[in-house]
Protein backbone atom coordinates (compact mmCIF):
# COMPACT_ATOMS: atom_id res chain seq x y z
CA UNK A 1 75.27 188.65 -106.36
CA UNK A 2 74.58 190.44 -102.84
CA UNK A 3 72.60 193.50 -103.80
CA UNK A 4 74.57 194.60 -100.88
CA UNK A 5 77.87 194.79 -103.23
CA UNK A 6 80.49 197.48 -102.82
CA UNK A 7 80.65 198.52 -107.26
CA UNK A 8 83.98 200.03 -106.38
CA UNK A 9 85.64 196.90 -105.13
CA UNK A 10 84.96 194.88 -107.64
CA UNK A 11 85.73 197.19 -110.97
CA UNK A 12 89.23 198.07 -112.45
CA UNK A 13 89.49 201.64 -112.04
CA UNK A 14 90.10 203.67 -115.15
CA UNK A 15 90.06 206.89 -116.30
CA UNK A 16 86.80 208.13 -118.14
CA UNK A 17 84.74 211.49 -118.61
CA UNK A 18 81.01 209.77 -118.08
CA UNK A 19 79.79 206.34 -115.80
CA UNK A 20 76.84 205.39 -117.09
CA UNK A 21 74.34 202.57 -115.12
CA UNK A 22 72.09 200.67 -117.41
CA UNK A 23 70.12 197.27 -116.28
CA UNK A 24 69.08 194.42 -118.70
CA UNK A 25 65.20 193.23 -117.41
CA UNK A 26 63.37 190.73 -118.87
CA UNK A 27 61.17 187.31 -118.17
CA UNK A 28 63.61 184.04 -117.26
CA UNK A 29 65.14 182.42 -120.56
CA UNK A 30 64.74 185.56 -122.86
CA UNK A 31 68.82 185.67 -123.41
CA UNK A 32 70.23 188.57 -121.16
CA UNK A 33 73.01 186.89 -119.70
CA UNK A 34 73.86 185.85 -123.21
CA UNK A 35 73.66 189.06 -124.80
CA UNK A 36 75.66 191.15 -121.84
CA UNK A 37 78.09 188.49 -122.66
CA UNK A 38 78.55 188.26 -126.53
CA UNK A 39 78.16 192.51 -125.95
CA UNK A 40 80.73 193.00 -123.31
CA UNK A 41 83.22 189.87 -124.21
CA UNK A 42 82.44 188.46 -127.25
CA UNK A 43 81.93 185.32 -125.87
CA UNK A 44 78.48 183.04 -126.28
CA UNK A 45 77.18 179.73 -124.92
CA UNK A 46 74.07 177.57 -125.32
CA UNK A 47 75.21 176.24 -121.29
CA UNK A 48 74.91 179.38 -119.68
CA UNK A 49 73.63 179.07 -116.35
CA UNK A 50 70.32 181.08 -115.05
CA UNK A 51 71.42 184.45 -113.20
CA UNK A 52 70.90 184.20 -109.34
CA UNK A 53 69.93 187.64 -107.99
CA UNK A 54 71.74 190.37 -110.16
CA UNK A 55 75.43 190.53 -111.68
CA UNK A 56 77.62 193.34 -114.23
CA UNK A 57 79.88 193.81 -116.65
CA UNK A 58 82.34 196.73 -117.44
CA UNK A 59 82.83 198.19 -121.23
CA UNK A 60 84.21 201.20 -122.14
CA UNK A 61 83.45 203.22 -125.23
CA UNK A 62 84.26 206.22 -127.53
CA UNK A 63 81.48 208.48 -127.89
CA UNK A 64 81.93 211.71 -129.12
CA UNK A 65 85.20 211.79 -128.47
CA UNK A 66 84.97 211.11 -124.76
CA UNK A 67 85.42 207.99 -122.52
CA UNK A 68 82.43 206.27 -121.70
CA UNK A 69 81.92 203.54 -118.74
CA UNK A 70 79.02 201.60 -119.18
CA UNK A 71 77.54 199.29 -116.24
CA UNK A 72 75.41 196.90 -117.55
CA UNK A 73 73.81 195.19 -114.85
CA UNK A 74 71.85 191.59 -115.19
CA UNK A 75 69.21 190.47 -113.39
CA UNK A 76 67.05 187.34 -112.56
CA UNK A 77 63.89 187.02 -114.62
CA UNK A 78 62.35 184.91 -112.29
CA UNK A 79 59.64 186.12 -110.10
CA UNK A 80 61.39 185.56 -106.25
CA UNK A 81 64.34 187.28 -107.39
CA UNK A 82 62.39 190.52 -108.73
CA UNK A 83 62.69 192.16 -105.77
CA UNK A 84 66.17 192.14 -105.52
CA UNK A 85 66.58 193.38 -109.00
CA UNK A 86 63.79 196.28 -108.48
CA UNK A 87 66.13 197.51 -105.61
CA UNK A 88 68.83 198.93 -108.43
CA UNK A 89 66.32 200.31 -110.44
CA UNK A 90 66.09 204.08 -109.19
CA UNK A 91 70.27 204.35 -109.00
CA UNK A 92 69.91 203.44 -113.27
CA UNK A 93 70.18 205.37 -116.02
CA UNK A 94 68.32 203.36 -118.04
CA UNK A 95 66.91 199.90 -118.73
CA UNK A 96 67.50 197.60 -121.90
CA UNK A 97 63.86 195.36 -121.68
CA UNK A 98 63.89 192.11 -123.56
CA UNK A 99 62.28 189.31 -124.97
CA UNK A 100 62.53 186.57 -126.99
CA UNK A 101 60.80 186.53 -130.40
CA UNK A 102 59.91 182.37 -130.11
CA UNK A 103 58.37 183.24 -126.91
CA UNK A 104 54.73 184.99 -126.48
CA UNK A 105 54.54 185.49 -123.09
CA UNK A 106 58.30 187.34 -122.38
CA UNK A 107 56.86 189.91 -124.85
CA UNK A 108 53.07 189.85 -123.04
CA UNK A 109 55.23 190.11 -119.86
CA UNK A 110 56.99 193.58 -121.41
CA UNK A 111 54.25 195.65 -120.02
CA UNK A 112 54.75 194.78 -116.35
CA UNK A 113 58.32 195.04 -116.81
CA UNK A 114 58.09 198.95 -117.56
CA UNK A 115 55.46 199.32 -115.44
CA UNK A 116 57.89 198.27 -112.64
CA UNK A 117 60.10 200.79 -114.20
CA UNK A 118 57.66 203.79 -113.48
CA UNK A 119 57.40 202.72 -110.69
CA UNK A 120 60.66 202.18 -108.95
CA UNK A 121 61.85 205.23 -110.15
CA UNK A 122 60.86 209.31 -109.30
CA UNK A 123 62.00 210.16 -113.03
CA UNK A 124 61.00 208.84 -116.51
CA UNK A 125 64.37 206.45 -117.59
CA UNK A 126 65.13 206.08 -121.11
CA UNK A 127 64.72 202.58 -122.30
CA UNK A 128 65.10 200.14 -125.76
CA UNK A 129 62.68 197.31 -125.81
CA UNK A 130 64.95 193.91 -127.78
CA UNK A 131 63.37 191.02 -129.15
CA UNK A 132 66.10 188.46 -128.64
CA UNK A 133 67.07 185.26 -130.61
CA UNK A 134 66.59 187.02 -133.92
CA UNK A 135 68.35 183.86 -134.91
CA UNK A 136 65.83 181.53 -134.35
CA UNK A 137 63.22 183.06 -137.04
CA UNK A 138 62.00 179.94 -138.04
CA UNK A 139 60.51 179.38 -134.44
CA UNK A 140 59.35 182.96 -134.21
CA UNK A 141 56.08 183.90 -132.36
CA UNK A 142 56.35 187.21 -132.63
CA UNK A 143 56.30 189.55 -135.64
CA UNK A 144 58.79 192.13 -135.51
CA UNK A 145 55.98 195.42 -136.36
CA UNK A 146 54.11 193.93 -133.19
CA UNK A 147 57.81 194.85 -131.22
CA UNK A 148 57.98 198.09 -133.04
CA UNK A 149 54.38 198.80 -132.20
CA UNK A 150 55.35 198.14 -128.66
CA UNK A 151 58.53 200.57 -128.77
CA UNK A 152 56.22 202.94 -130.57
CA UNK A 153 53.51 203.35 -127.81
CA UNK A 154 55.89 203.50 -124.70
CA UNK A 155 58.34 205.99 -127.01
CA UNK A 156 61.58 203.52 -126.50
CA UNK A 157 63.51 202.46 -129.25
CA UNK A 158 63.38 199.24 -130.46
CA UNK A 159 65.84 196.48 -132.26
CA UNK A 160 65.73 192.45 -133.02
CA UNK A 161 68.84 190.94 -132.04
CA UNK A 162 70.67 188.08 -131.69
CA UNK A 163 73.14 187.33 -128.83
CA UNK A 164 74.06 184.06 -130.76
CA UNK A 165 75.49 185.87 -133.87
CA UNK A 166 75.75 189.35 -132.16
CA UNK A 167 73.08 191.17 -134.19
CA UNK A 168 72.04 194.41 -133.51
CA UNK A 169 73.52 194.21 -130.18
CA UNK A 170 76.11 197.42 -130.54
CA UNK A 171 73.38 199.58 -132.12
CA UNK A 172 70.65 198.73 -129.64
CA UNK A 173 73.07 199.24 -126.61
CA UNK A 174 74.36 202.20 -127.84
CA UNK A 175 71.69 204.32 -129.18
CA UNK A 176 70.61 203.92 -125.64
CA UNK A 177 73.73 204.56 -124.24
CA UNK A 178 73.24 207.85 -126.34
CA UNK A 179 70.58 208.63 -125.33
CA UNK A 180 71.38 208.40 -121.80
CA UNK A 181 74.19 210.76 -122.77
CA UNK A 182 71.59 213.95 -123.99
CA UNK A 183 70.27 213.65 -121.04
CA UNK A 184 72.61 214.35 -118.84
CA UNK A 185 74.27 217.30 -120.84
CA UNK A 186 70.77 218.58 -120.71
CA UNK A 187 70.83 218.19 -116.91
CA UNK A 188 74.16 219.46 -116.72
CA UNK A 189 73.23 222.52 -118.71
CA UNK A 190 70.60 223.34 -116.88
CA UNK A 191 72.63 223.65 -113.64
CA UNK A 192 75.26 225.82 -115.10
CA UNK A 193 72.36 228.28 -116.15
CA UNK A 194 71.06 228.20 -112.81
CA UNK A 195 74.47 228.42 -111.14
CA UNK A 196 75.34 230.99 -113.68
CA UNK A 197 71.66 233.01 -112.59
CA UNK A 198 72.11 232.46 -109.13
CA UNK A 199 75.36 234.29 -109.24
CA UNK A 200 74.07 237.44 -111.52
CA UNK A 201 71.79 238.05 -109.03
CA UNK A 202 74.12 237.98 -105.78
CA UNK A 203 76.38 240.19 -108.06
CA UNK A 204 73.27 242.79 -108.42
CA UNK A 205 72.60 242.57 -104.95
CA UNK A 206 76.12 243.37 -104.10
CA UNK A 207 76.20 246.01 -106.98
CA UNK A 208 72.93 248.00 -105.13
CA UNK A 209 74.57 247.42 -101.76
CA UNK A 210 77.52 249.41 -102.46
CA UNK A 211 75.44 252.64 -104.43
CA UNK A 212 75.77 255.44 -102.65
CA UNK A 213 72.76 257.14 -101.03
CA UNK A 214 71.84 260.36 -102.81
């Protein structure tokens, strides 16, 4: 997909009270177009053909009683299309990092990934680390505390999941989604207090403007 791509043209509006922008990243092969998929349509396939630049899908959810659009954008694991994919980073909210548990080097590659995260973007993005193809744990070559450990040390969340039988996929997505959410009621509290002190102190000003001289 042209990074160049007008969101608004290609996405049904609908009503909702949050818009939320989260990217998939991950080597080539670790099973994001999969799991955005089986996540976002319930649909799977062992044919899926390897994402060319970047691409999204649209789900809506029910979060504390409010309407929540998620963005989940996919992108290329393979090294010439990096760039393209690093151009979305800062306008994110955060960044679902993956790799594949039968696969060594998607998880060695997990460090570059978020180091390309930090580095892309001005603030600190929330983030879950998944170790896809839960599915295929007789092939595994990599132990589930070594992800946790991983999680642990960056302070993401982590979950093993499956795109193939849809493990884990709602409670990864969504305790990021969630906590996405806190943080932008905390930003959005923060600029009511400051709105709401900015305004206390025109109304002094005004207040010792209009005393009387003795």
């Amino acid at each position: 997909m042209d990074p160049s791509l007008d969101e608004s043209s290609s996405i049904e509006e609908e009503d909702y009270d949050e818009k939320i922008k989260l990217m998939i990243i991950g080597d080539s092969s670790v099973g994001k177009t999969s799991l955005l998929k089986k996540y976002c349509k319930n649909e799977f396939s062992n044919s899926y053909i390897t994402t060319v630049g970047i691409d999204f899908q649209v789900k809506i959810l029910d979060i504390n009683n409010k309407k929540i659009k998620i963005q989940i954008w996919d992108t290329a694991g393979e090294e010439r299309y990096r760039v393209v994919a690093k151009n979305y980073f800062n306008t994110s909210d955060g960044f679902i990092i993956m790799y594949d548990i039968t696969n060594r080097d998607s998880f060695d590659s997990i460090s570059n990934w978020v180091e390309q995260i930090r580095d892309s973007t001005p603030n600190y993005k929330k983030s879950v680390i998944l170790g896809n193809k839960s599915d295929l744990n007789k092939l595994r070559n990599v132990q589930i505390n070594e992800g946790k450990e991983l999680a642990a040390n960056n302070n993401f969340k982590f979950f093993e999941t499956s795109a193939k039988d849809g493990i884990n996929l709602k409670e990864g997505i969504e305790s990021l989604v969630k906590d996405v959410l806190k943080d932008i009621d905390s930003i959005k509290i923060k600029r009511r207090n400051t709105t709401s002190l900015r305004e206390k102190k025109k109304n002094n000003v005004k207040k010792k403007v209009k005393e009387p001289c003795c």
